[in-house]
Protein backbone atom coordinates (compact mmCIF):
# COMPACT_ATOMS: atom_id res chain seq x y z
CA UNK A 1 15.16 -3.83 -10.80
CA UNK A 2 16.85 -3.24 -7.66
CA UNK A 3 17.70 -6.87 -6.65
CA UNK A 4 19.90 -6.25 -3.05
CA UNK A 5 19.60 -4.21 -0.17
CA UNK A 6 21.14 -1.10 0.66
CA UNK A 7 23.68 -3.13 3.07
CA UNK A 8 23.28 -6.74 4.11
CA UNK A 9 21.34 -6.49 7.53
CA UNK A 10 23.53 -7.77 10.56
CA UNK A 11 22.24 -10.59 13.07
CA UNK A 12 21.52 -7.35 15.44
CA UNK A 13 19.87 -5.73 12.82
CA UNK A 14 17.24 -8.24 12.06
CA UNK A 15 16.56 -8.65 16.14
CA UNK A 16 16.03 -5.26 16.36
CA UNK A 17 13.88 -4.91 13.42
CA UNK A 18 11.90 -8.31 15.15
CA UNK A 19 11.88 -6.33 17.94
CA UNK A 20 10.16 -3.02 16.51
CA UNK A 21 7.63 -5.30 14.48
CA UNK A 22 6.73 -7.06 17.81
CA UNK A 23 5.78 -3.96 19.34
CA UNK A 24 3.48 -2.69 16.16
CA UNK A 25 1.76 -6.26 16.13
CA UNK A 26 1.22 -5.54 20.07
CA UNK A 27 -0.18 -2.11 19.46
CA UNK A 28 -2.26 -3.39 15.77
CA UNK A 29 -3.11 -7.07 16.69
CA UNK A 30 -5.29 -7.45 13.69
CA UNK A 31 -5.19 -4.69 10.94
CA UNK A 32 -5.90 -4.11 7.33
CA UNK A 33 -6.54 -1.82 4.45
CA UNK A 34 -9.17 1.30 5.60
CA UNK A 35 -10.33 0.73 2.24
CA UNK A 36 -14.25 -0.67 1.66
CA UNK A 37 -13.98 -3.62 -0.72
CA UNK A 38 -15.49 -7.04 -1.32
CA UNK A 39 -12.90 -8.93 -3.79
CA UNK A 40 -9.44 -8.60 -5.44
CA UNK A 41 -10.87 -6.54 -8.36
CA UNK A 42 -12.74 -4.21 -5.86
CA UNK A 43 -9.48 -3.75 -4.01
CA UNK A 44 -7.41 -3.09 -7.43
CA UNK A 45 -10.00 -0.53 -8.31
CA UNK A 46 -9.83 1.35 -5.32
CA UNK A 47 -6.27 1.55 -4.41
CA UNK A 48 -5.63 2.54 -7.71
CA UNK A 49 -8.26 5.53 -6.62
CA UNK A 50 -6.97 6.20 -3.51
CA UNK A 51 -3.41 7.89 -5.05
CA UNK A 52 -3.22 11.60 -3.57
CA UNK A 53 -6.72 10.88 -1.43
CA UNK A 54 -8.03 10.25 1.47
CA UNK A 55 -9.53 6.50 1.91
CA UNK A 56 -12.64 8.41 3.10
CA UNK A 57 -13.02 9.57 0.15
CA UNK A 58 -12.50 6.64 -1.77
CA UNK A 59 -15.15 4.67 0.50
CA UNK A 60 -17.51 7.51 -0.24
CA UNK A 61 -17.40 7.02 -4.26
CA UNK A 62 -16.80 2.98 -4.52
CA UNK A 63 -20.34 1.88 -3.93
CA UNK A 64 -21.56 3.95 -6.62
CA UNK A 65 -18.86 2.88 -8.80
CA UNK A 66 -19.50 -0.47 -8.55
CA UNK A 67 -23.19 -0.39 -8.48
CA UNK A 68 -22.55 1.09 -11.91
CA UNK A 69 -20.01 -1.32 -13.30
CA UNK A 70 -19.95 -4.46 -11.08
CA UNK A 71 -17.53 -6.34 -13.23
CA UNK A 72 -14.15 -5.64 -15.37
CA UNK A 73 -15.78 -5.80 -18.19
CA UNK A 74 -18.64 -3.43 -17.62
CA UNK A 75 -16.10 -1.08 -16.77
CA UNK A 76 -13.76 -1.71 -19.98
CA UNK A 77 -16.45 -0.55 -21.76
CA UNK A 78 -17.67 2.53 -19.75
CA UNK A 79 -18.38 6.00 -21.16
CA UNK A 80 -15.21 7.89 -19.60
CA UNK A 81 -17.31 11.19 -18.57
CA UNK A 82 -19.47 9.06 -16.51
CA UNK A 83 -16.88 7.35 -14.60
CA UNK A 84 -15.12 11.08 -13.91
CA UNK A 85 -18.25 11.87 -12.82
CA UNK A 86 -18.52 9.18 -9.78
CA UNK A 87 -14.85 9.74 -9.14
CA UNK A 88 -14.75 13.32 -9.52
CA UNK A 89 -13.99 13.79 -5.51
CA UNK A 90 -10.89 11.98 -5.48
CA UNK A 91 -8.87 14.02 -6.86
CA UNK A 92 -6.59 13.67 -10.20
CA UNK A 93 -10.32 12.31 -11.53
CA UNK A 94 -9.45 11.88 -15.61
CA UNK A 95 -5.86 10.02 -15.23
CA UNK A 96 -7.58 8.05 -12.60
CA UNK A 97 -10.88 7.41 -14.71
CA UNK A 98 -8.12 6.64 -17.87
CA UNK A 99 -6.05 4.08 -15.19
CA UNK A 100 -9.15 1.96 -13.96
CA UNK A 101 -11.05 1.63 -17.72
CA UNK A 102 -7.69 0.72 -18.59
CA UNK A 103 -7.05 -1.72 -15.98
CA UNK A 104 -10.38 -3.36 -16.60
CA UNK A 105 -9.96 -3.82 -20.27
CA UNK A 106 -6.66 -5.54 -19.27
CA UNK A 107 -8.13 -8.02 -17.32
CA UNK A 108 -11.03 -8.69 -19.52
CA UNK A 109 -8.70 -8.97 -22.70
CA UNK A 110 -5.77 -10.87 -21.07
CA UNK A 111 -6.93 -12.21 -17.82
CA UNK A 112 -10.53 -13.24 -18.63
CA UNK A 113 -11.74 -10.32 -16.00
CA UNK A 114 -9.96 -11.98 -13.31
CA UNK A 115 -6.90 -10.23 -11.02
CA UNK A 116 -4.25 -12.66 -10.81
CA UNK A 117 -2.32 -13.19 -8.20
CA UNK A 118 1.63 -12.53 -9.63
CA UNK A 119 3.16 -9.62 -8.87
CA UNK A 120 5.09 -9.10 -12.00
CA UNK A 121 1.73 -9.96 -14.03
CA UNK A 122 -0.18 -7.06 -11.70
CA UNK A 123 2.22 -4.09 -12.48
CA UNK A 124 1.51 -4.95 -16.41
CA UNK A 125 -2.60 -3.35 -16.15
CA UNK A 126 -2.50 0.60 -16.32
CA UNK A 127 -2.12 2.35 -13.53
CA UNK A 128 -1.03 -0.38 -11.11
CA UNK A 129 2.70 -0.01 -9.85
CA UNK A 130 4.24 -2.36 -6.67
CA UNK A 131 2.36 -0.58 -4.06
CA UNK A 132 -0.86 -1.16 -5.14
CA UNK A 133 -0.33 -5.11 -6.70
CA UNK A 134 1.44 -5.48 -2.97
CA UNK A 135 -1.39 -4.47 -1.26
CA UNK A 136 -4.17 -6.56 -3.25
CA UNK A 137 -1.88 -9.29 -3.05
CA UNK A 138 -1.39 -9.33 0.63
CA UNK A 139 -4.98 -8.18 1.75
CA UNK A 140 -6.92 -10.46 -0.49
CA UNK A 141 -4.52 -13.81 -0.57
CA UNK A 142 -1.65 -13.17 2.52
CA UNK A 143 0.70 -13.21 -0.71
CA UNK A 144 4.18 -12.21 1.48
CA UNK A 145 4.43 -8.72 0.41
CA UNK A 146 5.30 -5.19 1.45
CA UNK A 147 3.78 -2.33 -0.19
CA UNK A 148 5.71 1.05 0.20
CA UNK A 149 3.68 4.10 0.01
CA UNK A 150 4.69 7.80 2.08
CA UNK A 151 3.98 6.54 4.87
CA UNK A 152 5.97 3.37 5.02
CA UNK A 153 8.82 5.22 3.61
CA UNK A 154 9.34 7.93 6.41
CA UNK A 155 8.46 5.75 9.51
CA UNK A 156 11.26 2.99 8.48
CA UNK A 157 13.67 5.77 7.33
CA UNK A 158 13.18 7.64 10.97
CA UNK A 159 13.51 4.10 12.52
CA UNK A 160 16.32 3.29 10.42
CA UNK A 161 15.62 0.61 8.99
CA UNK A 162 16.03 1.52 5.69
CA UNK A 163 18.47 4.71 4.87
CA UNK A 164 16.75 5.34 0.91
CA UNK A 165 14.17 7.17 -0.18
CA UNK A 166 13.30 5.36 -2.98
CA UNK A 167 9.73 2.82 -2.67
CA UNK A 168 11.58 0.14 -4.60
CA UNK A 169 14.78 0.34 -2.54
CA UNK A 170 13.12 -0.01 0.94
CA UNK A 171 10.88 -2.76 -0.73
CA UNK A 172 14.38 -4.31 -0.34
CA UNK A 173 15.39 -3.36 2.75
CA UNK A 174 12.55 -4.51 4.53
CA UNK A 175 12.24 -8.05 2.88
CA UNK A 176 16.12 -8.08 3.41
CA UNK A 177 15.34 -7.21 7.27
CA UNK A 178 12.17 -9.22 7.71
CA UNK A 179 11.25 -13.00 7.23
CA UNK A 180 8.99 -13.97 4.25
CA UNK A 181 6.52 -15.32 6.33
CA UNK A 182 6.07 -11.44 8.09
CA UNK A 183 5.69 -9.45 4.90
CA UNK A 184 2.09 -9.69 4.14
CA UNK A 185 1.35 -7.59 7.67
CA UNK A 186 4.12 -5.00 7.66
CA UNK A 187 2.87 -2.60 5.40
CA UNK A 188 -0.45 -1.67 7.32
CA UNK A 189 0.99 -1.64 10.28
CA UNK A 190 3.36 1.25 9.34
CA UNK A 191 0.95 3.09 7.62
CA UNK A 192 -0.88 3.15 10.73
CA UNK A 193 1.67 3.56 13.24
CA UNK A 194 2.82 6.81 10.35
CA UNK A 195 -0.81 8.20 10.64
CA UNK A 196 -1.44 7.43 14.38
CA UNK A 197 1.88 8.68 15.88
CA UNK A 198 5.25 8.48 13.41
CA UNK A 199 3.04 11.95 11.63
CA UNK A 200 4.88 13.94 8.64
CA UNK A 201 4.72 16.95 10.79
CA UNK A 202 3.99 16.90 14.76
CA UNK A 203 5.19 13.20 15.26
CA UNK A 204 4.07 12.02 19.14
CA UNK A 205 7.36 11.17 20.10
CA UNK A 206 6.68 11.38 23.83
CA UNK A 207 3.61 8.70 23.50
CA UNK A 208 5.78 6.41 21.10
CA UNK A 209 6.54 3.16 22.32
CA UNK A 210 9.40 2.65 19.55
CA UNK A 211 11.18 6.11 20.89
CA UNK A 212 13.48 4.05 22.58
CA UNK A 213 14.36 2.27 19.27
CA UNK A 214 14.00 5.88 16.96
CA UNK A 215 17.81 6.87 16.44
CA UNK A 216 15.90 10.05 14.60
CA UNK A 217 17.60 13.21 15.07
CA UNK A 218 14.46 15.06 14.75
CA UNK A 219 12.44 13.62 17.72
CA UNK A 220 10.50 15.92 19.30
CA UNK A 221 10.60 15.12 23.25
């Protein structure tokens, strides 16, 4: 486990960091996951889905899902071809039908079928890693987290606030940059800001409003 950040983050470093989390709190006053869900374990189930997906897609498959196995435990002991089935659409169906029976048997077995709210405990079930126990445990319980997926990881890198590409590195790097009491409402910020403007190819540079902060070499202006 990667314990410090890349380089201890100046006084100047942390004000401009403030500064470009400001202006994404401006711009995303209230935000959260695109994801359809109604509790923790609805959350868990479909970010663990939404790997390599569109949430669109996952929206589009979770109802029936869940009208079909409500609770952990009705999914622990689902027939796997029926669950690969509902979740065919999403893409990477069996390993994702394997992860979420898995996950569910978990938390019936060791958790009594509910999702607790400890990181470390999270990234135990199958198929959960720190970006998806960061999101559950900031969406559902403003636990301070950040939760690093693509787009997270090339927005910060352009701004510079991180200089890795590893998820568990800039996990660092941010909560080195940021105060605890931010972390819970980074991570969908960025991820919209990286879909909205900060895009893998065609970025809007020229409509950004953290251009002036974007030391990026590849800005297109």
């Amino acid at each position: 486990m990667i314990r410090t950040p890349s380089s201890p983050p100046s006084p100047a470093a942390r004000g401009r960091a403030k500064t470009i989390l400001n202006r994404l709190v401006k711009r995303y006053p209230k935000i959260g996951t695109a994801l359809d869900y109604r509790d923790a374990w609805q959350l868990l189930v479909v970010t663990v889905l939404s790997a390599q997906t569109t949430d669109e897609n996952v929206n589009k498959v979770a109802p029936e899902l869940f009208d079909r196995f409500p609770k952990p435990h009705d999914l622990a002991g689902a027939n796997p071809s029926e669950v690969e089935s509902i979740v065919h659409s999403t893409g990477f169906f069996r390993q994702k039908t394997k992860s979420i029976i898995g996950l569910a048997a978990a938390l019936s077995d060791r958790f009594d079928g509910e999702v607790p709210r400890d990181l470390d405990a999270l990234v135990t079930l199958p198929g959960v890693g720190r970006k998806t126990a960061s999101v559950v445990l900031a969406e559902v319980w403003d636990v301070p987290a950040i939760a690093v997926d693509t787009h997270v990881r090339r927005v910060t890198k352009r701004l510079a606030l991180t200089a890795s590409d590893k998820p568990e590195q800039v996990e660092v790097d941010l909560k080195a940059l940021f105060p605890e009491a931010r972390w819970s409402g980074i991570s969908m910020r960025f991820i919209q800001f990286g879909r909205d403007v900060c895009r893998a190819r065609s970025p809007l540079c020229r409509e950004c409003e953290l251009e002036p902060l974007c030391p990026w070499p590849g800005k297109v202006l």
